[in-house]
C-alpha atoms as a PDB file:
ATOM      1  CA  UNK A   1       0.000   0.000   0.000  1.00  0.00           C
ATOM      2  CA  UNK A   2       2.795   2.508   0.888  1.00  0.00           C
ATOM      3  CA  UNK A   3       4.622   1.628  -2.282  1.00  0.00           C
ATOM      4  CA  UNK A   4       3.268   4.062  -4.207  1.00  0.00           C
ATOM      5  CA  UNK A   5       2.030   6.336  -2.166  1.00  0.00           C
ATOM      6  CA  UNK A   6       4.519   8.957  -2.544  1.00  0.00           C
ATOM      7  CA  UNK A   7       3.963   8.964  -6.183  1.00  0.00           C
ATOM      8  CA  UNK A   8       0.239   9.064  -5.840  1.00  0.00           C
ATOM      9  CA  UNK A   9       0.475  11.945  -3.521  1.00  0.00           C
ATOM     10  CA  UNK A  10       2.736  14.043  -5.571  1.00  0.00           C
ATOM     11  CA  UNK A  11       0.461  13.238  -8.667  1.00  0.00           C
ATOM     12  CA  UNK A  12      -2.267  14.423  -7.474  1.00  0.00           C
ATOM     13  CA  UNK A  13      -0.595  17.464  -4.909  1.00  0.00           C
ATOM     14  CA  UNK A  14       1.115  18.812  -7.645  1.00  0.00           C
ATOM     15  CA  UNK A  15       0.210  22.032  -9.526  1.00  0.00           C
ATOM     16  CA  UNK A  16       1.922  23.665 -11.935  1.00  0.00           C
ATOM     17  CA  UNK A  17       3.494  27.514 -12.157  1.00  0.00           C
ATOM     18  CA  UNK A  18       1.511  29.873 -14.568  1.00  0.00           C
ATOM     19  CA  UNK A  19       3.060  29.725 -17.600  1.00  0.00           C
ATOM     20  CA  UNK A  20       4.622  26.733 -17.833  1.00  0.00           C
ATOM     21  CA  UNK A  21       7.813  27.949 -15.920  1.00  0.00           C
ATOM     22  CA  UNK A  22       9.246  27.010 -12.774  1.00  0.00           C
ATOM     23  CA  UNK A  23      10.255  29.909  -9.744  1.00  0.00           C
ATOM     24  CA  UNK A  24      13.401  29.349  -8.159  1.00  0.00           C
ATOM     25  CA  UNK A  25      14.353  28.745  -4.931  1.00  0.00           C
ATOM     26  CA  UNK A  26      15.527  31.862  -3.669  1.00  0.00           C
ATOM     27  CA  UNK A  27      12.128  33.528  -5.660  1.00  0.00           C
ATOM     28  CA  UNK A  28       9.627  31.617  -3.174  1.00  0.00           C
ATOM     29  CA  UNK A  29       6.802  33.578  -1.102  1.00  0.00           C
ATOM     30  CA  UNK A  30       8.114  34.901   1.444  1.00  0.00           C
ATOM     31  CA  UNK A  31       5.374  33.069   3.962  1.00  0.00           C
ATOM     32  CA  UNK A  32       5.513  29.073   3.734  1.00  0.00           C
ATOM     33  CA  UNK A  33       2.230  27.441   2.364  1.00  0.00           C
ATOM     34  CA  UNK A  34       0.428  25.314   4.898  1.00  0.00           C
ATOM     35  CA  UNK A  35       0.618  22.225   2.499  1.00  0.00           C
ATOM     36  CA  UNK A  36      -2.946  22.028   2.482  1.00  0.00           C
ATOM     37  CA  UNK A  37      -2.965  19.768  -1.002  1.00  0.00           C
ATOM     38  CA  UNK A  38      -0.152  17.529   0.328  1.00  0.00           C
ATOM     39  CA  UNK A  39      -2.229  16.888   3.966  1.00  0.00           C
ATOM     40  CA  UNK A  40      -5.987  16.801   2.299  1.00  0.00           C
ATOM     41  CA  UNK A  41      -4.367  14.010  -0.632  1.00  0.00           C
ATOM     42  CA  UNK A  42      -2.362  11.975   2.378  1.00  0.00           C
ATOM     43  CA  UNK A  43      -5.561  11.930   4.095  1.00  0.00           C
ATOM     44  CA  UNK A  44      -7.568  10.662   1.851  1.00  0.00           C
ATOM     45  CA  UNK A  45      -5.025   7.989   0.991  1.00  0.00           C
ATOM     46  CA  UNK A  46      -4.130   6.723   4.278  1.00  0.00           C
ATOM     47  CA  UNK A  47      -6.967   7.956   6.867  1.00  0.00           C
ATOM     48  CA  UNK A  48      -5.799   6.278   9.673  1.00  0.00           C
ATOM     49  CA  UNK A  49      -2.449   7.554  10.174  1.00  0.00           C
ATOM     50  CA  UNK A  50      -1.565  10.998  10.557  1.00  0.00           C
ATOM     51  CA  UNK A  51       0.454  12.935   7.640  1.00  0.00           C
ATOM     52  CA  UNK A  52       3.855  13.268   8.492  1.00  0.00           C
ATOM     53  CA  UNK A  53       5.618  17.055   8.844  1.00  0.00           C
ATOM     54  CA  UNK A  54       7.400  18.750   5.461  1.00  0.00           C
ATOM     55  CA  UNK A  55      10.807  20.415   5.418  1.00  0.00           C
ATOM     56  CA  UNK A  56       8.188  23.807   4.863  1.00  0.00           C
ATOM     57  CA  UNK A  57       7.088  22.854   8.665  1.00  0.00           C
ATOM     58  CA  UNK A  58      10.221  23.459  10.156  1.00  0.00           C
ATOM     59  CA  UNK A  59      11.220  26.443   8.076  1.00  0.00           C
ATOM     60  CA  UNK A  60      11.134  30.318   9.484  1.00  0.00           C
ATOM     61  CA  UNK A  61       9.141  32.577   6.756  1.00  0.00           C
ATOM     62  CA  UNK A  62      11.508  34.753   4.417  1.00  0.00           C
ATOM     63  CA  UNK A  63      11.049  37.915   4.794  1.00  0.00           C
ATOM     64  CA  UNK A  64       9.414  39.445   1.836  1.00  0.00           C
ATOM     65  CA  UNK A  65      11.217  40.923  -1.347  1.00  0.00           C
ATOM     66  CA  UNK A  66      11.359  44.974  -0.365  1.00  0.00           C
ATOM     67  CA  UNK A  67       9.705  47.154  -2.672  1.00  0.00           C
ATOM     68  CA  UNK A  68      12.732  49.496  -3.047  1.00  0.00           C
ATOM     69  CA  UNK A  69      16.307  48.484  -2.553  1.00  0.00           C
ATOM     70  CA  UNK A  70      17.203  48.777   0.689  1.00  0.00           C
ATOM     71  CA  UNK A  71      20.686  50.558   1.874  1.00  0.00           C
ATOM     72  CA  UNK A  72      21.999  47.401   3.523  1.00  0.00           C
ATOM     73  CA  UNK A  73      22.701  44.126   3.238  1.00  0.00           C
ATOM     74  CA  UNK A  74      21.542  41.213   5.229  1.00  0.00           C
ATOM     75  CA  UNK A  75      24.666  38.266   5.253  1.00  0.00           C
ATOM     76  CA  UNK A  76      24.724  34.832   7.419  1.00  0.00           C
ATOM     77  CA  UNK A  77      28.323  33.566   7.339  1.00  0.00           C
ATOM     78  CA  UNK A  78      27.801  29.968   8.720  1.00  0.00           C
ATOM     79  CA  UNK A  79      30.226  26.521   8.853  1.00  0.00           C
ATOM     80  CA  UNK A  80      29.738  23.309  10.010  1.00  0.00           C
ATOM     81  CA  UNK A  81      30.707  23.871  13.140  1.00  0.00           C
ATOM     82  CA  UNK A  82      30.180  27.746  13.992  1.00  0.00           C
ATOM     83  CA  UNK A  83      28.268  30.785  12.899  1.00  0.00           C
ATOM     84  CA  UNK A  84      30.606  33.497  11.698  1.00  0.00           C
ATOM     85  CA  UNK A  85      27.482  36.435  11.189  1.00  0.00           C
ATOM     86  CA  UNK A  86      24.179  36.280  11.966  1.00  0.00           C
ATOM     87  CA  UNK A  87      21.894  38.280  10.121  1.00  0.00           C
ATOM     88  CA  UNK A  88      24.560  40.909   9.688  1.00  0.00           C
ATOM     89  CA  UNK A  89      23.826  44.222   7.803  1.00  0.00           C
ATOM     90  CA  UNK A  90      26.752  45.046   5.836  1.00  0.00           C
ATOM     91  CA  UNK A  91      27.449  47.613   2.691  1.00  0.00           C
ATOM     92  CA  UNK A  92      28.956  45.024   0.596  1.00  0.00           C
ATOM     93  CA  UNK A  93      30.641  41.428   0.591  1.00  0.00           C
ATOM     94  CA  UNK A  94      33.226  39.644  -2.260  1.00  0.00           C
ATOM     95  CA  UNK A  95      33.013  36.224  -2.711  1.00  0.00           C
ATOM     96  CA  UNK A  96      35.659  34.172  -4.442  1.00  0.00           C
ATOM     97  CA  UNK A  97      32.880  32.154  -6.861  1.00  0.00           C
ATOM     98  CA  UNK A  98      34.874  29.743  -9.443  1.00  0.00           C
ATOM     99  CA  UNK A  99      33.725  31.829 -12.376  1.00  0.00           C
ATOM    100  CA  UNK A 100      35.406  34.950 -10.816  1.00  0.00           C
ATOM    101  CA  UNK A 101      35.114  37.710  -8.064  1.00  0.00           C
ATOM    102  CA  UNK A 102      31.865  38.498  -7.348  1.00  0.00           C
ATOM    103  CA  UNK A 103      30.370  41.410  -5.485  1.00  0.00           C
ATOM    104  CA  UNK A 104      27.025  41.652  -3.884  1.00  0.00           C
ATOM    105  CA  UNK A 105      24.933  44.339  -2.998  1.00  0.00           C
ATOM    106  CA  UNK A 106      21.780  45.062  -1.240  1.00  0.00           C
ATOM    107  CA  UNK A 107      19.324  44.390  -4.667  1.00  0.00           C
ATOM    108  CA  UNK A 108      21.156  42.221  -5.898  1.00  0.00           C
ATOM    109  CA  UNK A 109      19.535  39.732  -8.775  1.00  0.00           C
ATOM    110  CA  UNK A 110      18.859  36.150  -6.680  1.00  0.00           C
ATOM    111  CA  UNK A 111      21.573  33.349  -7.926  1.00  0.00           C
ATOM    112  CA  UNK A 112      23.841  30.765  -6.277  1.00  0.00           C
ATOM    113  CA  UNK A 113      27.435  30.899  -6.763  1.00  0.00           C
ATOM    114  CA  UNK A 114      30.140  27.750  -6.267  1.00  0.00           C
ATOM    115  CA  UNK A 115      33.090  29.017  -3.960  1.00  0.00           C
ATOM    116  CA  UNK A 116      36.571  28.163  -4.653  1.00  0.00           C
ATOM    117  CA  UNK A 117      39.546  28.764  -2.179  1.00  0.00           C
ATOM    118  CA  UNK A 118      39.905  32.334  -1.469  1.00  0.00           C
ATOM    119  CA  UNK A 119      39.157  35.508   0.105  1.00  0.00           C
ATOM    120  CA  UNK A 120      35.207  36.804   1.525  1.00  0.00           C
ATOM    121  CA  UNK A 121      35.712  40.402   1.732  1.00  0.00           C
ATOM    122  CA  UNK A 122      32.662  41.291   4.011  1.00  0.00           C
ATOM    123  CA  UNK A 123      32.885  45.603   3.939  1.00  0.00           C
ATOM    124  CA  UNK A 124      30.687  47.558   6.725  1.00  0.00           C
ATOM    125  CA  UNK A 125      31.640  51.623   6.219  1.00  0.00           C
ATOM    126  CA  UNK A 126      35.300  51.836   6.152  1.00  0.00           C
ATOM    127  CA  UNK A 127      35.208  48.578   7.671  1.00  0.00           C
ATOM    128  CA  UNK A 128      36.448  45.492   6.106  1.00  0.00           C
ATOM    129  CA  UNK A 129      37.003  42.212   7.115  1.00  0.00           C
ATOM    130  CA  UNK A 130      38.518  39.241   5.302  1.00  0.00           C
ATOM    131  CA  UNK A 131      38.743  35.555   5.587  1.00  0.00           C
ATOM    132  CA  UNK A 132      40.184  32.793   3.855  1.00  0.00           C
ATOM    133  CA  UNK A 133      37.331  29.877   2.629  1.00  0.00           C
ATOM    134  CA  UNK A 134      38.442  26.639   1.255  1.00  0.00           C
ATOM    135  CA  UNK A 135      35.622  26.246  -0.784  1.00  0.00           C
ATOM    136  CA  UNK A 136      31.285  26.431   0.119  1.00  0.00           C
ATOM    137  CA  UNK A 137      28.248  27.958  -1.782  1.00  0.00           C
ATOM    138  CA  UNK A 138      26.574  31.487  -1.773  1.00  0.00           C
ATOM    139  CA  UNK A 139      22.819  31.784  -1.808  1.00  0.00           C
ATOM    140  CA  UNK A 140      22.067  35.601  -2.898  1.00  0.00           C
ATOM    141  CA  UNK A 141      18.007  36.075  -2.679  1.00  0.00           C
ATOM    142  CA  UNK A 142      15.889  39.031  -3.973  1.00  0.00           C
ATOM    143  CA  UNK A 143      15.173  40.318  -0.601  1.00  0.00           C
ATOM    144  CA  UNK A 144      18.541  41.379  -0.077  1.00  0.00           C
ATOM    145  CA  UNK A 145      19.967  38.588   2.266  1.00  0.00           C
ATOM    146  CA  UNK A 146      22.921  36.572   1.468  1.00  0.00           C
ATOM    147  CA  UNK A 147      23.498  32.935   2.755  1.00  0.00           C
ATOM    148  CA  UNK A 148      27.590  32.058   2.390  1.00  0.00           C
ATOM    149  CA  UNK A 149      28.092  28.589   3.359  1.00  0.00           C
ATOM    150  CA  UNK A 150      31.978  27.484   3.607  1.00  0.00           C
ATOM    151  CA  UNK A 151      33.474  24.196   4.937  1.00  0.00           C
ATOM    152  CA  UNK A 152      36.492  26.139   6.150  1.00  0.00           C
ATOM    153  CA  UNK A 153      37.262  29.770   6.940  1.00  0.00           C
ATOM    154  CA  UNK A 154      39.706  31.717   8.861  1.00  0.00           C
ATOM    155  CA  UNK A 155      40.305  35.411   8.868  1.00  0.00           C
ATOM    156  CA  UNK A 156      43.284  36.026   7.030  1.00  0.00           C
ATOM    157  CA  UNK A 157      44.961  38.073   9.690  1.00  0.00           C
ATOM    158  CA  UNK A 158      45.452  34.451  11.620  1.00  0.00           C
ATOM    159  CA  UNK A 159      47.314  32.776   8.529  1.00  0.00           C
ATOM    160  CA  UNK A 160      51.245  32.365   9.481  1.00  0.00           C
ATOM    161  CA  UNK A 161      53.253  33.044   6.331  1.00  0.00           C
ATOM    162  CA  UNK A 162      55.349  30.844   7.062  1.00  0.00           C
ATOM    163  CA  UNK A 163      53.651  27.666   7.439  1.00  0.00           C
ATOM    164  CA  UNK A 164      52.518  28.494   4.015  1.00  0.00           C
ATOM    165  CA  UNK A 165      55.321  29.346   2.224  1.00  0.00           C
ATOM    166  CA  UNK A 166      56.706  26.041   3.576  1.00  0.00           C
ATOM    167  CA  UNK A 167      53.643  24.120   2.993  1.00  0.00           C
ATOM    168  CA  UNK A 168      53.295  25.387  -0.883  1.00  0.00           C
ATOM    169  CA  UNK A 169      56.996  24.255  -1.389  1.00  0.00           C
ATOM    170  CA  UNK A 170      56.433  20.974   0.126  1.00  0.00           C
ATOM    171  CA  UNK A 171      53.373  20.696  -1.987  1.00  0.00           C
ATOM    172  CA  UNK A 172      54.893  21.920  -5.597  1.00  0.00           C
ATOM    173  CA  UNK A 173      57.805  19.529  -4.323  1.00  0.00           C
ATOM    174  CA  UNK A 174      54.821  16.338  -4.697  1.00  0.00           C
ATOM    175  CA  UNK A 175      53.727  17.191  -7.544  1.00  0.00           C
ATOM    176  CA  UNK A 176      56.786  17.075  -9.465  1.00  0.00           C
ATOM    177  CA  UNK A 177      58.007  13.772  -7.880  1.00  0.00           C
ATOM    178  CA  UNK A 178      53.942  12.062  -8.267  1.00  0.00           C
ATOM    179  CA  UNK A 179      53.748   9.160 -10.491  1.00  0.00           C
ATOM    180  CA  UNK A 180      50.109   8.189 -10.188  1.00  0.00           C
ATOM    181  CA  UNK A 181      47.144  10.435 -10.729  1.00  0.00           C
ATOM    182  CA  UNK A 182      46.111  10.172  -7.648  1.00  0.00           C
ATOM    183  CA  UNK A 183      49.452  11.576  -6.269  1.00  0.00           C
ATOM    184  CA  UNK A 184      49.004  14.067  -8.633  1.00  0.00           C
ATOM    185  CA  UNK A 185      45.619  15.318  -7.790  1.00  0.00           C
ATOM    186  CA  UNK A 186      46.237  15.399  -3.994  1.00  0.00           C
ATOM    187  CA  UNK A 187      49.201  17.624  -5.063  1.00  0.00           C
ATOM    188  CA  UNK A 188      47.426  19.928  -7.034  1.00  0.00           C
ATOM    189  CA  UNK A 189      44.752  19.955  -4.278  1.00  0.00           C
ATOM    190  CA  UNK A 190      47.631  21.635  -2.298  1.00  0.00           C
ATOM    191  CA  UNK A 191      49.141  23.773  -4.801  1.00  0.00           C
ATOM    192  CA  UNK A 192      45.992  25.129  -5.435  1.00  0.00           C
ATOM    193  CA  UNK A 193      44.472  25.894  -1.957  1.00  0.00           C
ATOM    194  CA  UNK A 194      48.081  27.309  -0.797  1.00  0.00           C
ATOM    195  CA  UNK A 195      48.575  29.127  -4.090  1.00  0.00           C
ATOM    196  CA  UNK A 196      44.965  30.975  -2.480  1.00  0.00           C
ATOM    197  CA  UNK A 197      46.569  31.386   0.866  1.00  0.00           C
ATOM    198  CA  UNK A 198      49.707  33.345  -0.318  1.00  0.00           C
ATOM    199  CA  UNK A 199      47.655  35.494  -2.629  1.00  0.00           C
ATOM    200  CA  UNK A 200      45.464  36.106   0.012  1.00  0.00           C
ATOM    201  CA  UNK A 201      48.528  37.121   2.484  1.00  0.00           C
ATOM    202  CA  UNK A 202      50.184  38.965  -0.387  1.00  0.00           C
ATOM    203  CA  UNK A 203      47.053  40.454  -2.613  1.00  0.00           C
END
């Protein structure tokens, strides 16, 4: 009976977007819908048990898309293990996105950008503050507010030159001597990431 029921349910749940195109993510109301057409079809199709919560019911609303541009920005600068800003109004933040530097403003059109190793510039007046990510995702919406998401970050005013001037040679010195690709890769994986360190130190 339960085979199928998730199918059934989102056959007969689903509705689709006026004009035959899809909203993205970062475009959704800003108040979450009740999933009235996912609880009335689960009811009808198993009555005795009750329908079981969405990802929607655990989610704050977003605030709503401003009808002007506002003069600040909203950033959360989050890892896996701590929470670097909170709802932070800033002027401006650079992100290091693998298709290039990337600024973003308060207005700014709604995308998501990959993040390679480098710097997050995050600029409040004359104040700017900088750390080094290894890599994460940025989630710019259309009300302003930017989600950055990194595995790794460290303000760049804690990176010891030294350990990575020593740790790029040691690096550059693997990948010259590797003789399997997987040697290779891991060495580039160094190279690369330390190559970002020193340009952040030096740039």
């Amino acid at each position: 009976m339960f085979r199928y029921a998730a199918t059934r349910l989102l056959n007969r749940s689903a509705s689709p977007v006026a004009g035959g195109s899809r909203r993205f993510s970062t475009d959704l109301a800003s108040a979450p819908s009740a999933d009235e057409a996912f609880v009335s079809a689960w009811r009808r199709t198993v009555p005795n048990i009750d329908p079981p919560k969405t990802p929607l019911s655990f989610m704050q609303p977003r605030p709503p898309t401003p009808s002007s541009i506002p003069s600040k920005l909203k950033i959360n600068f989050v890892l896996p293990y701590a929470s670097e800003f909170s709802n932070k109004e800033v002027d401006m933040v650079i992100v290091p996105a693998t298709t290039g530097q990337m600024g973003i403003l308060p207005g700014h059109v709604a995308t998501i950008a990959e993040l390679k190793p480098g710097v997050v510039s995050v600029h409040e007046g004359n104040d700017v503050k900088k750390y080094f990510v290894s890599s994460g995702f940025a989630f710019v919406h259309s009300n302003s507010i930017a989600d950055i998401m990194a595995i790794e970050a460290i303000p760049v005013e804690q990176i010891d030159p030294s350990a990575v001037q020593k740790g790029l040679a040691e690096f550059t010195q693997k990948l010259n001597s590797a003789s399997t690709d997987l040697q290779k890769a891991e060495a580039q994986i160094g190279v690369d990431v330390l190559s970002a360190l020193n340009s952040a130190l030096t740039g």
